[in-house]
C-alpha atoms as a PDB file:
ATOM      1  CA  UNK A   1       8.660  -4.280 -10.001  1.00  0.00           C
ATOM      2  CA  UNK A   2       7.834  -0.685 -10.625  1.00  0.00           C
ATOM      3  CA  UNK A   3       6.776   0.419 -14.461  1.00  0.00           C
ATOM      4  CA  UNK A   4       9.908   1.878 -14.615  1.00  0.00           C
ATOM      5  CA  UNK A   5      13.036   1.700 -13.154  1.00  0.00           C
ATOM      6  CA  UNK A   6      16.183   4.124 -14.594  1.00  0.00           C
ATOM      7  CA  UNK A   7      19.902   2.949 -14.845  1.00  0.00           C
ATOM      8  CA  UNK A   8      22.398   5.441 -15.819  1.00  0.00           C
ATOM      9  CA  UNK A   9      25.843   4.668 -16.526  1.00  0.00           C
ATOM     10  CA  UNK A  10      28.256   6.942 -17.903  1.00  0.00           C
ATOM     11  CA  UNK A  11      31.917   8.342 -16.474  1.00  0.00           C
ATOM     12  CA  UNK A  12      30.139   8.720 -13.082  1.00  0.00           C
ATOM     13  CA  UNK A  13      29.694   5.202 -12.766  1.00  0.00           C
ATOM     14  CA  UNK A  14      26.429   2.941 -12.622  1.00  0.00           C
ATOM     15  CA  UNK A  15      23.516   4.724 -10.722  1.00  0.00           C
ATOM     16  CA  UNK A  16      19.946   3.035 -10.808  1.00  0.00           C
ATOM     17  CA  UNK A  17      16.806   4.433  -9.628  1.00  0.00           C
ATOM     18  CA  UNK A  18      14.446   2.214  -8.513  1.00  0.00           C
ATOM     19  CA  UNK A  19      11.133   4.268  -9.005  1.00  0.00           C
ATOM     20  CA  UNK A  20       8.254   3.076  -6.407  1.00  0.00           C
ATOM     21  CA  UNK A  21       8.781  -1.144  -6.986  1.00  0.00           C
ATOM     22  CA  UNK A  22       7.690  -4.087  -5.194  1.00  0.00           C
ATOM     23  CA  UNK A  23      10.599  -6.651  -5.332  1.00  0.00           C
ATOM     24  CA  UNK A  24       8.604  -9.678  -5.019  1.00  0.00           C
ATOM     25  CA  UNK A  25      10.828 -12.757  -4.102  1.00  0.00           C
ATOM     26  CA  UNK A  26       9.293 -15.609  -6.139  1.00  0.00           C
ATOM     27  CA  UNK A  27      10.402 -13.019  -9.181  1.00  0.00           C
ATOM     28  CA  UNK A  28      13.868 -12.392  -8.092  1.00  0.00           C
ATOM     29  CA  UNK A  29      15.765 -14.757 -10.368  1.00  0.00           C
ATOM     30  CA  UNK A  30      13.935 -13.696 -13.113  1.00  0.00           C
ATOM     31  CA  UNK A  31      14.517  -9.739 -11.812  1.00  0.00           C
ATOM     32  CA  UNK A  32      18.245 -10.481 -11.823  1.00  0.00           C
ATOM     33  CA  UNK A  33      18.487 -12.358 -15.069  1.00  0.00           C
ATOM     34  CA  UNK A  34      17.944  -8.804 -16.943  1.00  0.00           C
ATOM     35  CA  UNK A  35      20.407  -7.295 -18.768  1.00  0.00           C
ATOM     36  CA  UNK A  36      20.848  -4.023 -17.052  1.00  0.00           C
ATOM     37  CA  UNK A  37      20.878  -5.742 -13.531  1.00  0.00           C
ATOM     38  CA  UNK A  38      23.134  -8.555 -14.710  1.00  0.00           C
ATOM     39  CA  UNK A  39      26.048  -6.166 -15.510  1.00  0.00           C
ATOM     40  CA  UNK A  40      28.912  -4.683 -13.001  1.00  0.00           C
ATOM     41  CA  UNK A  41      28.011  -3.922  -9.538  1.00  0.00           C
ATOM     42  CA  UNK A  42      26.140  -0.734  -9.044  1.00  0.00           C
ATOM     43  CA  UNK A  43      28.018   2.389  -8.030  1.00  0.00           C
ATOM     44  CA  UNK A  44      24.820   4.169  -5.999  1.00  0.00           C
ATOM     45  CA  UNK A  45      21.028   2.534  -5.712  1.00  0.00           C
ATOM     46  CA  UNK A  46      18.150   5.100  -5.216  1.00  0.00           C
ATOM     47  CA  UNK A  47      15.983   3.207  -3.500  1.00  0.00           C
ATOM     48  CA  UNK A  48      12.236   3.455  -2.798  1.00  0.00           C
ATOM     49  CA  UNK A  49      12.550   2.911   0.976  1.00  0.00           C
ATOM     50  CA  UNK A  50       8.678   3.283   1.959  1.00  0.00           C
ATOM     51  CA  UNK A  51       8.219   0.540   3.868  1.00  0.00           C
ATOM     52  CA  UNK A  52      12.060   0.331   5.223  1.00  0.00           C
ATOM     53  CA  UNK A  53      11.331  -0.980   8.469  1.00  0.00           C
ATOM     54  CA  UNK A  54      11.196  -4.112  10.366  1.00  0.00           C
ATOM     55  CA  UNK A  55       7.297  -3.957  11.134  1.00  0.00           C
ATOM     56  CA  UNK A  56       6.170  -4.167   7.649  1.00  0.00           C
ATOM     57  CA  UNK A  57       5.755  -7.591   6.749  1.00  0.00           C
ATOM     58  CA  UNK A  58       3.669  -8.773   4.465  1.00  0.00           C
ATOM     59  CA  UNK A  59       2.772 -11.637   1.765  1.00  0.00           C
ATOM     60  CA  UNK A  60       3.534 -11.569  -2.249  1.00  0.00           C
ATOM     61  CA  UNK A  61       0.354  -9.494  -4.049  1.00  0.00           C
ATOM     62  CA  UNK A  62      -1.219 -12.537  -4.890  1.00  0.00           C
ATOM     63  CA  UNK A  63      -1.845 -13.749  -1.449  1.00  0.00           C
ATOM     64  CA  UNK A  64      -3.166 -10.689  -0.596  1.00  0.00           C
ATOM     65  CA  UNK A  65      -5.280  -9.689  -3.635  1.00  0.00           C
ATOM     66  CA  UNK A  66      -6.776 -13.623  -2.690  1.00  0.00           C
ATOM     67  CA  UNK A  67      -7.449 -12.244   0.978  1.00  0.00           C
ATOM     68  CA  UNK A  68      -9.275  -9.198  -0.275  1.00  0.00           C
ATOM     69  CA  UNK A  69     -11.368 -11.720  -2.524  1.00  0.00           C
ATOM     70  CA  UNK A  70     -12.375 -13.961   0.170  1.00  0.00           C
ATOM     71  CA  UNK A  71     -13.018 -11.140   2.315  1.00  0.00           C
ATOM     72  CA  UNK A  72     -15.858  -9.695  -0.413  1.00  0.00           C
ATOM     73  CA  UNK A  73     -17.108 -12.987  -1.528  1.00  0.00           C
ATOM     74  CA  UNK A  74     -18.217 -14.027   2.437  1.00  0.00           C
ATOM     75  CA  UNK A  75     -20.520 -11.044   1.769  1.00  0.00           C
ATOM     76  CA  UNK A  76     -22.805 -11.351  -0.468  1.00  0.00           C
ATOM     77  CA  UNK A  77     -25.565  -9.216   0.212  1.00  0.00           C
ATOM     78  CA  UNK A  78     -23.343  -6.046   1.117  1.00  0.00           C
ATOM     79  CA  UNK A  79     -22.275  -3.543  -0.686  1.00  0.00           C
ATOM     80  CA  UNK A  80     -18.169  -3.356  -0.729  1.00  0.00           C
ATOM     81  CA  UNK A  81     -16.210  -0.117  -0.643  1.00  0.00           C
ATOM     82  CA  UNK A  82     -12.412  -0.460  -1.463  1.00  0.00           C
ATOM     83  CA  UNK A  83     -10.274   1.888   0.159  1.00  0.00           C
ATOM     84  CA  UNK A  84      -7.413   3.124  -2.208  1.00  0.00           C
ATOM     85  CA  UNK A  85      -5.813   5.941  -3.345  1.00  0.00           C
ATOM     86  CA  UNK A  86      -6.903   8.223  -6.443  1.00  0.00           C
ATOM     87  CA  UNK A  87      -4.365   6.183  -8.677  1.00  0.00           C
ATOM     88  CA  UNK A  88      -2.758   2.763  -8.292  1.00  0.00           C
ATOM     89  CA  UNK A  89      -4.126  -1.097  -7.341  1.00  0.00           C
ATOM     90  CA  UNK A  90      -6.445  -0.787 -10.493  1.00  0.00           C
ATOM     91  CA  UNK A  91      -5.064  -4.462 -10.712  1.00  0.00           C
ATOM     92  CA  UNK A  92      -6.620  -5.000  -7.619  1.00  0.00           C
ATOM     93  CA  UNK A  93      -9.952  -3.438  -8.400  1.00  0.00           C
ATOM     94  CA  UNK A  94     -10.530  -5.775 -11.466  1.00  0.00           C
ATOM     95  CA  UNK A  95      -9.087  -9.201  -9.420  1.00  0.00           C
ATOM     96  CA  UNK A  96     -12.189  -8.667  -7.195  1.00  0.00           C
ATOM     97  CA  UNK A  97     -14.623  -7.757 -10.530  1.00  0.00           C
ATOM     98  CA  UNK A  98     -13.860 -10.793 -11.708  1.00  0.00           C
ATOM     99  CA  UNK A  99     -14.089 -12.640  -8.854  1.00  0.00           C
ATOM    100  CA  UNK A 100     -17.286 -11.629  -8.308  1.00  0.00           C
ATOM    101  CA  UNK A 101     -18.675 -10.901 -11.453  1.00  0.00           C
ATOM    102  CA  UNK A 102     -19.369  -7.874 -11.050  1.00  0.00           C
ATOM    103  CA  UNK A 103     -18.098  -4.125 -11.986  1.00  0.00           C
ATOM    104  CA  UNK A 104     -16.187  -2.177  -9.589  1.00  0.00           C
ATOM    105  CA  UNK A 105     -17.923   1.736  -9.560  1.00  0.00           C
ATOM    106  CA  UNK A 106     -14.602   4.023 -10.106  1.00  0.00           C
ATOM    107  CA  UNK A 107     -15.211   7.642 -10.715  1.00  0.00           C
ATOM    108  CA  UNK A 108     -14.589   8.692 -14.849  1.00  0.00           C
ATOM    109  CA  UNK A 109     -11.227   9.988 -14.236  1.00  0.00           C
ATOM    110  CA  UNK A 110     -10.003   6.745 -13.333  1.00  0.00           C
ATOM    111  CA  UNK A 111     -11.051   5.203 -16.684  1.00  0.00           C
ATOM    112  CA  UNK A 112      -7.738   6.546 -18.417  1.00  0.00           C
ATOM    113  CA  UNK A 113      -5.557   4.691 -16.350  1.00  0.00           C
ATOM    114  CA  UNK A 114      -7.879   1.630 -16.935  1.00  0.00           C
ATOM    115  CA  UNK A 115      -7.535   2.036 -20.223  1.00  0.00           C
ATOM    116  CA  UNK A 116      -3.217   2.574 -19.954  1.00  0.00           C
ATOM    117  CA  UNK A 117      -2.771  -0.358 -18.444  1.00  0.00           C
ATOM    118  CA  UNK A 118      -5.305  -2.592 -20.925  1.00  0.00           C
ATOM    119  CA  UNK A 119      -7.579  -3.621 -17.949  1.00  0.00           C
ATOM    120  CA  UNK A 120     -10.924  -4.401 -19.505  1.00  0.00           C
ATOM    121  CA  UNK A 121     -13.291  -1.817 -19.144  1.00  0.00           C
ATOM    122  CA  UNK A 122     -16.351  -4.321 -18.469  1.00  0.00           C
ATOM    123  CA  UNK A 123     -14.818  -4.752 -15.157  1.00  0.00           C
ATOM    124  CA  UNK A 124     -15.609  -0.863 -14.253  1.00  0.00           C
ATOM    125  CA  UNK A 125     -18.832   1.661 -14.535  1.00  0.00           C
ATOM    126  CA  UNK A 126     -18.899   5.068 -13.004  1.00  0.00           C
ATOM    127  CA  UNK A 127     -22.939   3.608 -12.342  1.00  0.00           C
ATOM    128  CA  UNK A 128     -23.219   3.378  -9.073  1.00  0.00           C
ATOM    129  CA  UNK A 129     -26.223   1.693  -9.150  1.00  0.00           C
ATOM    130  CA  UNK A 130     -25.040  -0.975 -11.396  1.00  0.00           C
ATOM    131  CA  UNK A 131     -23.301  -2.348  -8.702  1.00  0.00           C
ATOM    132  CA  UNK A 132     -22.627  -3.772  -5.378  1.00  0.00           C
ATOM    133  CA  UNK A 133     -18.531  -2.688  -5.558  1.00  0.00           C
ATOM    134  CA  UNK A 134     -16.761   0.767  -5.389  1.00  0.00           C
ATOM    135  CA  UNK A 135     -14.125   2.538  -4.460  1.00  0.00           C
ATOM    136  CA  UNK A 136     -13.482   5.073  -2.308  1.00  0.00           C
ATOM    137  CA  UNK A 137     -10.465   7.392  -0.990  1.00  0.00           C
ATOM    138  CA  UNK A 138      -8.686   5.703   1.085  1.00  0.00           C
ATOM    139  CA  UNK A 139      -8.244   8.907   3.303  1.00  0.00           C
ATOM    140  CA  UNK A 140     -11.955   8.814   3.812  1.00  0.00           C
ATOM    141  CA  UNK A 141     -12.062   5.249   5.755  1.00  0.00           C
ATOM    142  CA  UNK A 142     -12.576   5.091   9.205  1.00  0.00           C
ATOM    143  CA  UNK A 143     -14.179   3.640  11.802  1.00  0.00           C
ATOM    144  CA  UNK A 144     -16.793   6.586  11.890  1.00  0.00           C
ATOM    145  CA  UNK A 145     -16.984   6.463   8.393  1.00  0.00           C
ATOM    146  CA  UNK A 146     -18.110   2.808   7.859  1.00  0.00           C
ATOM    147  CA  UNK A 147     -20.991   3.129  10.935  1.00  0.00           C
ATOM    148  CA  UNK A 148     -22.325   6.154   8.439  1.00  0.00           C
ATOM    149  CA  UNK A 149     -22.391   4.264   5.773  1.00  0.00           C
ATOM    150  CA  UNK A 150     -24.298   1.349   7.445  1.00  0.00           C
ATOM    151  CA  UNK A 151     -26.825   3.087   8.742  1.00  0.00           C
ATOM    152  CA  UNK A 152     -27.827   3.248   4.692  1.00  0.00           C
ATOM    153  CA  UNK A 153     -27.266  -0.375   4.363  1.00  0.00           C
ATOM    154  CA  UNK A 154     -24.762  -3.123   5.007  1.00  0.00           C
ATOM    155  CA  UNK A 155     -21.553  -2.317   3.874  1.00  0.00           C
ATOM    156  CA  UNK A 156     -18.082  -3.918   3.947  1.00  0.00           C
ATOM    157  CA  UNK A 157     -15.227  -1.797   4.114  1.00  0.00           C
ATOM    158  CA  UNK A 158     -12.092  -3.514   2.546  1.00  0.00           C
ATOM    159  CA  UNK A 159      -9.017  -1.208   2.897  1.00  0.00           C
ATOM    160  CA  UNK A 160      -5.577  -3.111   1.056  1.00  0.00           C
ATOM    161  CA  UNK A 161      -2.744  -1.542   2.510  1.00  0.00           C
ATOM    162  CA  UNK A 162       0.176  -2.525   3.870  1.00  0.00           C
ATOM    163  CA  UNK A 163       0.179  -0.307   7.087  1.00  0.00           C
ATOM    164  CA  UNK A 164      -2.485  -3.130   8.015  1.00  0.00           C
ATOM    165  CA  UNK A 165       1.282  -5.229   8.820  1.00  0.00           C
ATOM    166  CA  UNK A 166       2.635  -2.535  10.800  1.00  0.00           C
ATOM    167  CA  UNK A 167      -1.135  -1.845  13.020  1.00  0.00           C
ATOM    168  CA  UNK A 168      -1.672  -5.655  13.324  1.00  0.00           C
ATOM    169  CA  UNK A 169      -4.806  -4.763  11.121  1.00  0.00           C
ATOM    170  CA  UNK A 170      -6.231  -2.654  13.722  1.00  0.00           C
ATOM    171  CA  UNK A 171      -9.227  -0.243  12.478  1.00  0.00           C
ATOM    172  CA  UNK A 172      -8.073   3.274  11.869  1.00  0.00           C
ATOM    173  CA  UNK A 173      -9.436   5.450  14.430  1.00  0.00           C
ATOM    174  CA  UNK A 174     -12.068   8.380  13.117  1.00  0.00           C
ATOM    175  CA  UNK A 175      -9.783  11.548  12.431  1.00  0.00           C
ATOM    176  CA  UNK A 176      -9.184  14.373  14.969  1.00  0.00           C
ATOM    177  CA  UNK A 177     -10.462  16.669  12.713  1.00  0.00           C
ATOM    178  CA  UNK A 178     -13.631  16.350  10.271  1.00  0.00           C
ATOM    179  CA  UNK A 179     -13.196  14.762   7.020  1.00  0.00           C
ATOM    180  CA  UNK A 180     -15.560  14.374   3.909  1.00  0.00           C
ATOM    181  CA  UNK A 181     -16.256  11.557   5.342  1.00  0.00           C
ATOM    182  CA  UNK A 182     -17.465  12.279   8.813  1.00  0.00           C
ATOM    183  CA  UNK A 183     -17.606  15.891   8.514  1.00  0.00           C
ATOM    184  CA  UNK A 184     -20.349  17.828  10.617  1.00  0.00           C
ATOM    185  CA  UNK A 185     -22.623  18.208   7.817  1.00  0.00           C
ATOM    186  CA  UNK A 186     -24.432  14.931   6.732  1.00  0.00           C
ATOM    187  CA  UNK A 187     -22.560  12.479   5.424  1.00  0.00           C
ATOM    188  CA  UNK A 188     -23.691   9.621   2.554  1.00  0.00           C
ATOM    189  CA  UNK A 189     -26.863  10.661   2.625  1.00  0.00           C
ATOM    190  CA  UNK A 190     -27.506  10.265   6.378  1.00  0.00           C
ATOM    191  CA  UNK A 191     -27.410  12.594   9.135  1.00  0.00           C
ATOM    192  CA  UNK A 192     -24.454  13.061  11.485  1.00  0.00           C
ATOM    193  CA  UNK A 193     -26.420  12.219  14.746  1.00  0.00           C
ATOM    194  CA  UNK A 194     -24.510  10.355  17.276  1.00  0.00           C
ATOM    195  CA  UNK A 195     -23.340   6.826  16.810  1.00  0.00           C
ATOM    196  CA  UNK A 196     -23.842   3.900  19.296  1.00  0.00           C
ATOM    197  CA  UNK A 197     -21.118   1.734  20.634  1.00  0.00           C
ATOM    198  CA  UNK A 198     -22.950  -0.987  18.907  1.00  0.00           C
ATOM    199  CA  UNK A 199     -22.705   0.733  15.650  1.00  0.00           C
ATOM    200  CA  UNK A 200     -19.148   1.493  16.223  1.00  0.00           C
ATOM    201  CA  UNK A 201     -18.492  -2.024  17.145  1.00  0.00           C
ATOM    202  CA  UNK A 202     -20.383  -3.382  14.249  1.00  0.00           C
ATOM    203  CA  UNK A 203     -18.215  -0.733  12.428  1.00  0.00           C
ATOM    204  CA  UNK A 204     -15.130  -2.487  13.605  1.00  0.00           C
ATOM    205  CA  UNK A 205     -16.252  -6.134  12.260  1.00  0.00           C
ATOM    206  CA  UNK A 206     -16.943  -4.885   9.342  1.00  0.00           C
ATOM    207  CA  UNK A 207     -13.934  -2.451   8.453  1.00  0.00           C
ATOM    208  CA  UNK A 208     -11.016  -5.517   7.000  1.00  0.00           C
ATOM    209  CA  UNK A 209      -7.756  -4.189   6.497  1.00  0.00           C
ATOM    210  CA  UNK A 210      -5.334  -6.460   4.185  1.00  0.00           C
ATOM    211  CA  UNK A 211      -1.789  -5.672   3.923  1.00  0.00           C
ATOM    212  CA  UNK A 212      -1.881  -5.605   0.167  1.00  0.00           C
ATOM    213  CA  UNK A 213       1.060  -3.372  -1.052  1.00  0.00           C
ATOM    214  CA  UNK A 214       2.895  -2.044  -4.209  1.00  0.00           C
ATOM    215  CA  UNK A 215       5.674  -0.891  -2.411  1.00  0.00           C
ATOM    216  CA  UNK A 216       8.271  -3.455  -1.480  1.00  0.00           C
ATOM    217  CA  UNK A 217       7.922  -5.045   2.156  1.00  0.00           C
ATOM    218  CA  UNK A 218      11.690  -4.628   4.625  1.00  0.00           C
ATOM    219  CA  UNK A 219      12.315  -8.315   3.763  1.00  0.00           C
ATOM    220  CA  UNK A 220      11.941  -7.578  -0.271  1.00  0.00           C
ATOM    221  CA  UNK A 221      14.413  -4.293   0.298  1.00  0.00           C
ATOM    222  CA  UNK A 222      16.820  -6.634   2.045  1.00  0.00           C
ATOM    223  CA  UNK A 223      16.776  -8.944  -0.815  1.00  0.00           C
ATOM    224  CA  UNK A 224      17.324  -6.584  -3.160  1.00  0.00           C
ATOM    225  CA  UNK A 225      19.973  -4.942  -1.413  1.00  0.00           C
ATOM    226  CA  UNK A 226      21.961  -8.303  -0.843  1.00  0.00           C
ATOM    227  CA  UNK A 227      21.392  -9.434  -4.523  1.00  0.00           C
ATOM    228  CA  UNK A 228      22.240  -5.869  -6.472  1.00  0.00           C
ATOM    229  CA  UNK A 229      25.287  -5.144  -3.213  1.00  0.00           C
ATOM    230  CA  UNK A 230      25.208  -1.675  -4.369  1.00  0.00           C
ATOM    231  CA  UNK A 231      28.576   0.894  -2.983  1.00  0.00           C
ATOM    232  CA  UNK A 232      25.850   3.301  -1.954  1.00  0.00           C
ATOM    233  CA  UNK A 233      22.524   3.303  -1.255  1.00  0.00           C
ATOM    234  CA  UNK A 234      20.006   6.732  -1.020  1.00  0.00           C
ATOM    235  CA  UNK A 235      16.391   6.676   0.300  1.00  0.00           C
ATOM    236  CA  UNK A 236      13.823   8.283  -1.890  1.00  0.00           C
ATOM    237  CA  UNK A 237      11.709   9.303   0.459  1.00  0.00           C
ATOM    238  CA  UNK A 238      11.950  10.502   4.415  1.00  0.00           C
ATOM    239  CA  UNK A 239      12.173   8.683   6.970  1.00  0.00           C
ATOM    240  CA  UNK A 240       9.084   6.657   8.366  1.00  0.00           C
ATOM    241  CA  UNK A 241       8.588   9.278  11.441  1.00  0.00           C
ATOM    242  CA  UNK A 242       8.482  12.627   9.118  1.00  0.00           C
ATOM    243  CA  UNK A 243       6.626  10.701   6.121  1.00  0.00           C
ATOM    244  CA  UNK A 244       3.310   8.837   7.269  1.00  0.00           C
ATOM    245  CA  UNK A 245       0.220  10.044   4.772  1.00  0.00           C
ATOM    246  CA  UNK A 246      -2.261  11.792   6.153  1.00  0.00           C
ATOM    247  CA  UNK A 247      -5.349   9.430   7.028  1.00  0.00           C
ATOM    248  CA  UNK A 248      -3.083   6.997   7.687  1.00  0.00           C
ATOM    249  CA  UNK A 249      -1.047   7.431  10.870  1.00  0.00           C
ATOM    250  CA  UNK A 250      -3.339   5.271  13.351  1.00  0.00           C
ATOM    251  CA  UNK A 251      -2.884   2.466  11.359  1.00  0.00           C
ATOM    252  CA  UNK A 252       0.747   2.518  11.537  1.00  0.00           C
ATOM    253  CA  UNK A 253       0.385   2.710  15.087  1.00  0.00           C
ATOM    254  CA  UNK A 254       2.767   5.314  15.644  1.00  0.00           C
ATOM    255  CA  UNK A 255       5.617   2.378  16.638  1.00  0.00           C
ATOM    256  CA  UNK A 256       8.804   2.808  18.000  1.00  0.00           C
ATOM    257  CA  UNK A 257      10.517   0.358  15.806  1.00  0.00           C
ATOM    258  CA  UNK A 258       9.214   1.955  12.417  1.00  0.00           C
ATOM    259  CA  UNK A 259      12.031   5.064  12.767  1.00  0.00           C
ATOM    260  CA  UNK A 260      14.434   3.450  14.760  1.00  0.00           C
ATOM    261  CA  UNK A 261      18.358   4.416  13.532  1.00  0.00           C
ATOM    262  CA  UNK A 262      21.069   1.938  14.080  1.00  0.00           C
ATOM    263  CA  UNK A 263      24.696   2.142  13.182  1.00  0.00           C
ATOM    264  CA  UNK A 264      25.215  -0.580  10.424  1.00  0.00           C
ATOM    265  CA  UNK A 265      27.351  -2.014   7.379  1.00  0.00           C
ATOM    266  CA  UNK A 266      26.163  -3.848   4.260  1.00  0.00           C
ATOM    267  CA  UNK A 267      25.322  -8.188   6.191  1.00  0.00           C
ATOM    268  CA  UNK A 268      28.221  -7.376   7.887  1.00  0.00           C
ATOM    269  CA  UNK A 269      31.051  -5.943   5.319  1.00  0.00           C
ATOM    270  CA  UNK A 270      31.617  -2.384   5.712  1.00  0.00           C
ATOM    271  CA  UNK A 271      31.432  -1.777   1.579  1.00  0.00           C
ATOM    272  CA  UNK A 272      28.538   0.002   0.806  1.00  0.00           C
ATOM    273  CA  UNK A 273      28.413   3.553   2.384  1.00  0.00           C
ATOM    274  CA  UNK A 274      24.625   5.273   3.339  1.00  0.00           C
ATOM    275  CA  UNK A 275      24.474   8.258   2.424  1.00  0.00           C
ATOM    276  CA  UNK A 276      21.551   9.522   4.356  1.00  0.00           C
ATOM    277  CA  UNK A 277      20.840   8.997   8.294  1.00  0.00           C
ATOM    278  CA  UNK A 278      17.137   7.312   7.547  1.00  0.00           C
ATOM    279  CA  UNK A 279      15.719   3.963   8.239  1.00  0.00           C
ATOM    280  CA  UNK A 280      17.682   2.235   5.186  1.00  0.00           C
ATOM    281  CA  UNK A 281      20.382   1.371   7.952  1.00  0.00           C
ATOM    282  CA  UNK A 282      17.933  -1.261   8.876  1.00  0.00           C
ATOM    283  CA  UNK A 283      18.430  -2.941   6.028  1.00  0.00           C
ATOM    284  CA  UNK A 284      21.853  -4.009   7.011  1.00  0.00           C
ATOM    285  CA  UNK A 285      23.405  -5.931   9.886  1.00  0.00           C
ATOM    286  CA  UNK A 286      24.395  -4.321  13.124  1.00  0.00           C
ATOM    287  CA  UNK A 287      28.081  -4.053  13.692  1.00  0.00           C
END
């Protein structure tokens, strides 16, 4: 689940507010056994709809944090960059430290949310050159990007996301336009000369998307749905077509079925109303 979720209940009814959660299903009767989502039925849900769509599928954290693992581990002599965002996965980051044995390079701001959530701090350094692991922004990953940073030395790119599910872990195309990353000026340390098809293939082999994800996957949002059997449900954020991140919109592959609209009811009883015409009528039956 998310850190926090919020239920209010009052004259207006019984509202809860999902935050950004990951319903994972081998947690559900557990999830359901708590007081606040044991009591009546829920007048509205707010639900963190991110990945409400049929195409993203993907396993419970643990099978994916093991992927990422075994991914690093059948590398041994190259460095590893993880692809994530500025905040978040810090679980992540100190599974594969202590897999390996060896600190994950974060940048010093990150420390504070190492230290929030009681991670141990031996399992991070802001010395790079203590280190074969680091992370990077995931914005900066690309196909481009990882060539660059093998012409320095041999580098795996791991990027844990679950738009890998949607892209059939496809590699990310380089970005229309520059990026930090592979900008026009040099880049890493090397210069921005032209790259070889060989490098860019290389690039590809060594460029492993997993579809590792906080947010809950279309399967976990049904469950959650069918178990809580709200009156209402409203989507947090937009709809998959208006809302892909930047950085990120060749891996989702631009699919049809990702935005698709259908008329629906709640598995097939007409109780719960939508109150928003987004993707979260996927989550029901067609009529």
């Amino acid at each position: 689940m998310g850190a926090v979720m919020f239920l209010f209940e009052g004259d207006f009814g019984r509202i809860l507010h999902t935050g950004d959660f990951r319903w994972e299903l081998a947690s559900q009767p557990q999830l359901l056994s708590q007081p606040a989502l044991a009591g009546p039925p829920l007048d509205r849900l707010y639900l963190d709809n991110t990945y409400c769509a049929p195409c993203y599928a993907f396993p419970p954290r643990l099978d994916a944090c093991k992927e990422v693992i075994a991914a690093v581990l059948a590398h041994p002599e190259h460095h590893v960059v993880l692809g994530v965002d500025s905040l978040g996965k810090e679980e992540l980051l100190a599974a594969v430290a202590a897999a390996t044995g060896l600190p994950v390079c974060i940048p010093p701001e990150r420390f504070a949310a190492v230290r929030l959530l009681g991670l141990p701090q031996r399992l991070f350094t802001t010395d790079p050159a203590a280190t074969r692991l680091s992370a990077l922004a995931r914005h900066r990953v690309s196909v481009r990007a990882v060539a660059e940073l093998n012409r320095l030395r041999p580098t795996l790119v791991v990027l844990p996301s679950a738009f890998a599910s949607a892209s059939n872990r496809r590699t990310p195309a380089a970005p229309a336009q520059p990026t930090a990353a592979v900008s026009s000026e040099p880049s890493n340390g090397v210069e921005n000369t032209s790259l070889t098809e060989v490098e860019l293939d290389n690039a590809r082999l060594l460029l492993v998307q997993v579809p590792y994800s906080l947010h809950s996957s279309f399967a976990e949002l049904q469950a959650v749905v069918t178990a809580l059997a709200p009156r209402a449900i409203l989507p947090v954020v937009a709809s998959r077509e208006q809302q892909l991140p930047s950085g990120e919109e060749q891996l989702a592959g631009a699919q049809n079925s990702c935005g698709t609209h259908q008329e629906a009811t709640l598995l097939g009883s007409p109780a719960a109303a939508i109150e928003a015409s987004l993707p979260l009528s996927l989550l029901f039956s067609p009529v």
